[in-house]
Protein backbone atom coordinates (compact mmCIF):
# COMPACT_ATOMS: atom_id res chain seq x y z
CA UNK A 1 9.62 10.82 -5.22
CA UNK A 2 6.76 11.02 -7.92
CA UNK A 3 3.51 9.25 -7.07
CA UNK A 4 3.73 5.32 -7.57
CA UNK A 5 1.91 2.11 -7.06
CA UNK A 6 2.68 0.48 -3.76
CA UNK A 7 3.63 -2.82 -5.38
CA UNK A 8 6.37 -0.71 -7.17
CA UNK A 9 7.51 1.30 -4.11
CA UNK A 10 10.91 1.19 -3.23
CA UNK A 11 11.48 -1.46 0.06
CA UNK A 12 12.65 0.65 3.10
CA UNK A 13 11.35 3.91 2.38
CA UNK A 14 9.14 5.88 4.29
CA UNK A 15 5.89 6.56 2.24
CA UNK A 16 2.43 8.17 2.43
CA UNK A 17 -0.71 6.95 1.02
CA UNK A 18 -1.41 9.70 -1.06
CA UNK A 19 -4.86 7.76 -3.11
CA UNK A 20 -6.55 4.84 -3.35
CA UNK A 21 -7.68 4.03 -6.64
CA UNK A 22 -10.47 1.71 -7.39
CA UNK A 23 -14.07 1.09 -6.82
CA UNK A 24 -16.35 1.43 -3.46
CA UNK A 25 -15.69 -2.49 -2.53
CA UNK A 26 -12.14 -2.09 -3.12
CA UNK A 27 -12.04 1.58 -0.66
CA UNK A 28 -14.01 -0.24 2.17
CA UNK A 29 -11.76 -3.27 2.35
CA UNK A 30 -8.58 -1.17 2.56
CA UNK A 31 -10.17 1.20 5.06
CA UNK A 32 -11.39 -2.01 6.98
CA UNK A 33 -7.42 -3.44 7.18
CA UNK A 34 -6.46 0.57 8.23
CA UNK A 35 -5.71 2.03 4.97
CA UNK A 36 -5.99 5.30 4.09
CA UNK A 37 -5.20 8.56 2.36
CA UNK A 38 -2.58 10.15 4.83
CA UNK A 39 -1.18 6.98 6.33
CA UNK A 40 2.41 6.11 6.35
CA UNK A 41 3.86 3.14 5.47
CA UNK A 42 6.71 1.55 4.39
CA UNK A 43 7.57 -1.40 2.57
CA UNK A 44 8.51 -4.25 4.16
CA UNK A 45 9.05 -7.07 1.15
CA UNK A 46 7.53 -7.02 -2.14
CA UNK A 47 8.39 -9.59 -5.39
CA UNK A 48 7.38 -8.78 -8.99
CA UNK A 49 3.94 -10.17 -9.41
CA UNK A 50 3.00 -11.50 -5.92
CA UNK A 51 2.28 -9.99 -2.75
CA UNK A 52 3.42 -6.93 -0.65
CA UNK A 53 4.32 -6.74 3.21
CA UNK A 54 4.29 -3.38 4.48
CA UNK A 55 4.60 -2.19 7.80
CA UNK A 56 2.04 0.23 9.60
CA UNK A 57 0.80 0.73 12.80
CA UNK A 58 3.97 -1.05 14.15
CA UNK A 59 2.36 -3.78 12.87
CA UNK A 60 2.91 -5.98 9.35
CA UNK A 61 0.08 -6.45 6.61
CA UNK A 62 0.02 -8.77 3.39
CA UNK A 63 -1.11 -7.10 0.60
CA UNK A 64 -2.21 -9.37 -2.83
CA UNK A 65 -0.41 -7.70 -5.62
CA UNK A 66 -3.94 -6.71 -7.29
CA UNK A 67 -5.01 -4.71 -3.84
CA UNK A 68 -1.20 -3.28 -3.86
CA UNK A 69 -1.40 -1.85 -6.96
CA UNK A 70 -4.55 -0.10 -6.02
CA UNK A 71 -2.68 2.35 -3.43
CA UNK A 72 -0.92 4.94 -5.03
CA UNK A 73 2.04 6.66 -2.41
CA UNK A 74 4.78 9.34 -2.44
C-alpha cells in the first residue's frame, strides 16, 4: 500500500504512521494523544468528511477529519 492520509485509509487494515504533516501545534497535540511516526494503527470507522476512530494502544481515539488528514500511513 502507497502512503495515504489516515482519513482515506482503508477500515480494518493494519497501518503504520509513517509522517505527520503539519505545523509544531499540530505535532505536539498528536504526540500528546500518543501519535507518532512508527505507531500502528488501524482504522476503526471513518465517514467521508467527518471524523475517524482508530484503534491503538488497545484502546479507541476520535480523530476530527482535519487532524486525520494530517497523518500520513502505509
Amino acid at each position: 500500500m502507497n502512503a495515504i492520509c489516515l482519513n482515506r485509509a482503508p477500515v480494518g487494515k493494519p497501518l503504520r504512521i509513517v509522517g505527520i504533516e503539519g505545523g509544531h501545534g499540530a505535532r505536539r497535540r498528536l504526540a500528546t494523544l500518543g501519535l507518532r511516526e512508527g505507531m500502528d494503527v488501524r482504522v476503526a470507522h471513518t465517514t467521508d468528511s467527518g471524523p475517524v476512530v482508530i484503534e491503538i494502544h488497545g484502546g479507541r481515539l476520535v480523530l476530527g477529519a482535519g487532524m486525520a488528514d494530517k497523518i500520513v500511513v502505509a
